[in-house]
C-alpha atoms as a PDB file:
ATOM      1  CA  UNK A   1       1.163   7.565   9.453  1.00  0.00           C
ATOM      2  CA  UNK A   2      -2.406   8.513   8.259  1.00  0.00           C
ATOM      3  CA  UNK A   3      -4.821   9.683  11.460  1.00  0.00           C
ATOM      4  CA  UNK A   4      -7.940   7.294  12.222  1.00  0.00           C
ATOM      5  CA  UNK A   5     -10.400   7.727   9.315  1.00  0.00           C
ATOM      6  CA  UNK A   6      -8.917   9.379   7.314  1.00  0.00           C
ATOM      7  CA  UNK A   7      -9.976  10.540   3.952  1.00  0.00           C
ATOM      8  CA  UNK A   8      -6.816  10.339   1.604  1.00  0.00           C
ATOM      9  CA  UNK A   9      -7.121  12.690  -1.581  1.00  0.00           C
ATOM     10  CA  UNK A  10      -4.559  13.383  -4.792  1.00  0.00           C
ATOM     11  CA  UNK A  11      -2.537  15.501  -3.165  1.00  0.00           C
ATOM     12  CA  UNK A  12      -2.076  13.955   0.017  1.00  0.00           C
ATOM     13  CA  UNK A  13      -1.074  10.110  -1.866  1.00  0.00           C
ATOM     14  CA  UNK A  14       1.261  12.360  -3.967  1.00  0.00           C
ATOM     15  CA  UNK A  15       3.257  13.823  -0.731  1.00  0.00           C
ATOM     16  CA  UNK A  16       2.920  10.149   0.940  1.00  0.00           C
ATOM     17  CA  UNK A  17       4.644   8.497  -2.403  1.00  0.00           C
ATOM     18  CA  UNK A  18       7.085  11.819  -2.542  1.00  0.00           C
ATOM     19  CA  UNK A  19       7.828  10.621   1.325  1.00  0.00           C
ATOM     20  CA  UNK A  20       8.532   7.733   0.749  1.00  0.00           C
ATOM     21  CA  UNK A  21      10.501   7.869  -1.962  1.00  0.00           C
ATOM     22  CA  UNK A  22      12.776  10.859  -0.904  1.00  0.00           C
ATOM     23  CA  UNK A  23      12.895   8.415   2.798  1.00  0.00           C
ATOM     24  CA  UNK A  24      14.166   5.363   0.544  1.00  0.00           C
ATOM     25  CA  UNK A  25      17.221   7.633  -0.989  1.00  0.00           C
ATOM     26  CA  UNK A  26      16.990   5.708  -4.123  1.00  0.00           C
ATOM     27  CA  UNK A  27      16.838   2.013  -3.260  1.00  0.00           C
ATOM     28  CA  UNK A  28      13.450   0.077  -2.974  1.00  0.00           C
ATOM     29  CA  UNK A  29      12.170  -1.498  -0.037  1.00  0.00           C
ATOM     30  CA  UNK A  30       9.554  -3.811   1.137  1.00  0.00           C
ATOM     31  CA  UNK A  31       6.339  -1.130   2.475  1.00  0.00           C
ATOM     32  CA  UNK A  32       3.502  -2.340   4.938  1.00  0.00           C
ATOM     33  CA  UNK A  33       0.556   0.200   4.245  1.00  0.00           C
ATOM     34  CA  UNK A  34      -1.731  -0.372   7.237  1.00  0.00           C
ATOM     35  CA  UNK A  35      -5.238   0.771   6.000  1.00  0.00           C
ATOM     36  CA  UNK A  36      -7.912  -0.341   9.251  1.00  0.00           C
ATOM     37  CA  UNK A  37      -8.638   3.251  10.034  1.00  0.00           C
ATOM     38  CA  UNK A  38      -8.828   4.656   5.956  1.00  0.00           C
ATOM     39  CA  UNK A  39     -12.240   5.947   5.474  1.00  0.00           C
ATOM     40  CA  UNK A  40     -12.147   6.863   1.996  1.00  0.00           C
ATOM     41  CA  UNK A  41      -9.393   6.814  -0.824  1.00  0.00           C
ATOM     42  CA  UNK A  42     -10.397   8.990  -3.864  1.00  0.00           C
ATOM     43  CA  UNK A  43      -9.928   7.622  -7.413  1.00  0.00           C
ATOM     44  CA  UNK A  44      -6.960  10.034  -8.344  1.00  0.00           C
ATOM     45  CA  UNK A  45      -5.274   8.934  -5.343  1.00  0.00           C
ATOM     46  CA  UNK A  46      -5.542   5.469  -5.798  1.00  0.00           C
ATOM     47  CA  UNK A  47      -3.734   6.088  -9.522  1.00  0.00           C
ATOM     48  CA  UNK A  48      -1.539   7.719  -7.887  1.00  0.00           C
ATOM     49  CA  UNK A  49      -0.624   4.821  -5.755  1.00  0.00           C
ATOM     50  CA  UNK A  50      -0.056   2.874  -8.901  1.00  0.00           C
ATOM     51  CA  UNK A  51       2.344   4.147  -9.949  1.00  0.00           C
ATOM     52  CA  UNK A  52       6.286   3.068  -9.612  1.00  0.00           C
ATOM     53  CA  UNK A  53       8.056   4.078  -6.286  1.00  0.00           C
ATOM     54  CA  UNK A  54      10.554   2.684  -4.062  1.00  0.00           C
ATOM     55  CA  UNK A  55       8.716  -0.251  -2.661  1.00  0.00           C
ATOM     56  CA  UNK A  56       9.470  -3.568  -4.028  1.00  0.00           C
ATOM     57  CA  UNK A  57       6.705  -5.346  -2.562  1.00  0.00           C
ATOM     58  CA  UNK A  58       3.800  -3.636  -0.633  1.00  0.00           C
ATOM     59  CA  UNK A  59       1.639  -5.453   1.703  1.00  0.00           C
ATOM     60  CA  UNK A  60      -1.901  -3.602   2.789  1.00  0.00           C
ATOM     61  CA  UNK A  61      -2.858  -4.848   6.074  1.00  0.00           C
ATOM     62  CA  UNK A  62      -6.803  -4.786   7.202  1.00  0.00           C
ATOM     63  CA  UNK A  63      -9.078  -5.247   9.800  1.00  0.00           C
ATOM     64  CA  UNK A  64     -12.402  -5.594   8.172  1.00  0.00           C
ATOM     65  CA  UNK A  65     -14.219  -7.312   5.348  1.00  0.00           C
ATOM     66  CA  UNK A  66     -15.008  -3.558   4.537  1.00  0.00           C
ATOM     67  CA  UNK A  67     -10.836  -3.101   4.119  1.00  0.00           C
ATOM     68  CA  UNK A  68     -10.617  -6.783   2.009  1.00  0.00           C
ATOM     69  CA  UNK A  69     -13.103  -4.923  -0.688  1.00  0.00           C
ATOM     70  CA  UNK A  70     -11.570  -1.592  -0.905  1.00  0.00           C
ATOM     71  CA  UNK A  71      -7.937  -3.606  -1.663  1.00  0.00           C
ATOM     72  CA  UNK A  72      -9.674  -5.820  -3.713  1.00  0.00           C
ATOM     73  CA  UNK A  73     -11.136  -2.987  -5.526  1.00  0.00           C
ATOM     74  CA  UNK A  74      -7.892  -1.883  -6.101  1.00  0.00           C
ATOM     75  CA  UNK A  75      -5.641  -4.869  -7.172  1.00  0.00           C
ATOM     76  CA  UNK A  76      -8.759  -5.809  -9.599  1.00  0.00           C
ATOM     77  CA  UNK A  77      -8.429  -1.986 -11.236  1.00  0.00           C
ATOM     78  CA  UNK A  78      -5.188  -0.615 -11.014  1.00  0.00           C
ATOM     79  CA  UNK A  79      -1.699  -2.414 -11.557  1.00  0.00           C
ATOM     80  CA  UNK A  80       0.060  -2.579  -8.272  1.00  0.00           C
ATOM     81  CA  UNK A  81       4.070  -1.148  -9.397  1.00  0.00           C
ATOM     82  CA  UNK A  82       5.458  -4.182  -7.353  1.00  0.00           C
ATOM     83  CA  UNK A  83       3.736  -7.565  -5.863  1.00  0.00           C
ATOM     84  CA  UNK A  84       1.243  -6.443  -3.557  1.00  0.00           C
ATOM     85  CA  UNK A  85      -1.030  -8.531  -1.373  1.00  0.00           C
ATOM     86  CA  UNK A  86      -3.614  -7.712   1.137  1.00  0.00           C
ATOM     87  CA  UNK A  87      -3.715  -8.848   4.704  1.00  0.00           C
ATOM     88  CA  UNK A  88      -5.707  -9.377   7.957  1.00  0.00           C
ATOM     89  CA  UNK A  89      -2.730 -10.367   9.986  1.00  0.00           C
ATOM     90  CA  UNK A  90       0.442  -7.766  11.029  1.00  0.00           C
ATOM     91  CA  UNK A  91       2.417 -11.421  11.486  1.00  0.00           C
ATOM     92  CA  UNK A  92       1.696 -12.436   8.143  1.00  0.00           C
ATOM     93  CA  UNK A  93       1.917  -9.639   6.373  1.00  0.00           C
ATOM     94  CA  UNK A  94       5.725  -9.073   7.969  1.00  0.00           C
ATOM     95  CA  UNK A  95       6.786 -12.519   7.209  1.00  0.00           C
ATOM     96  CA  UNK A  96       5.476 -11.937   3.386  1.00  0.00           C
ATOM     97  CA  UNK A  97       7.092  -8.277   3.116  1.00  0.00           C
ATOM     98  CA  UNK A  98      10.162 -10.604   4.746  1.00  0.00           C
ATOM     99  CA  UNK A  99      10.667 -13.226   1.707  1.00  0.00           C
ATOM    100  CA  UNK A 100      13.155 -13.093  -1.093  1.00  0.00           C
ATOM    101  CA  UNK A 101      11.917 -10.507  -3.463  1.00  0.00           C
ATOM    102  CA  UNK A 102      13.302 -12.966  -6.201  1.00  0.00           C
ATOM    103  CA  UNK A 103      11.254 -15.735  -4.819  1.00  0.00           C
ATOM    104  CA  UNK A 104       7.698 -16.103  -5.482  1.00  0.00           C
ATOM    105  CA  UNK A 105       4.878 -13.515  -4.609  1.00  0.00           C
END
């Protein structure tokens, strides 16, 4: 869990992914990534979040029209590793991150 604005840079989206992946012991799960309280995201850690890990579906839940940009930013520049979608709603977002991963995003 990232403290209220916080201001994520390479290294510390390089431990989160290295948490989560040593967390998911090899199999893939569906990840909720609330960002309401991320103040910034640097450009080498968004790569970072790019690339491959052990979610198979990711679902970034906002608050703001501010948070819809800065996802929209992303999914429009990097390729998401898995079907990614962004959210206002926890409800939603759970019932998406819920579906058959075989089923349509």
């Amino acid at each position: 869990m990232w403290n209220p604005r916080v201001r994520i840079e390479v290294q510390d989206a390089r431990a989160a992914m290295t948490a989560v992946n040593t967390v998911a012991c090899g199999a893939e799960y569906p990840m909720l990534v609330d960002m309401a309280t991320t103040e910034h995201v640097a450009r080498e850690a968004r790569a970072v979040f790019s690339i491959p890990c052990a979610a198979n579906r990711i679902a970034l839940l906002g608050a703001s029209p501010v948070d819809r940009v800065i996802a929209n930013f992303f999914l429009n520049v990097h390729i998401p590793p898995c079907p990614t979608r962004f959210f206002t709603s926890r409800d939603d977002a759970l019932t998406w991150l819920a579906r058959d991963t075989d089923g349509p995003s």
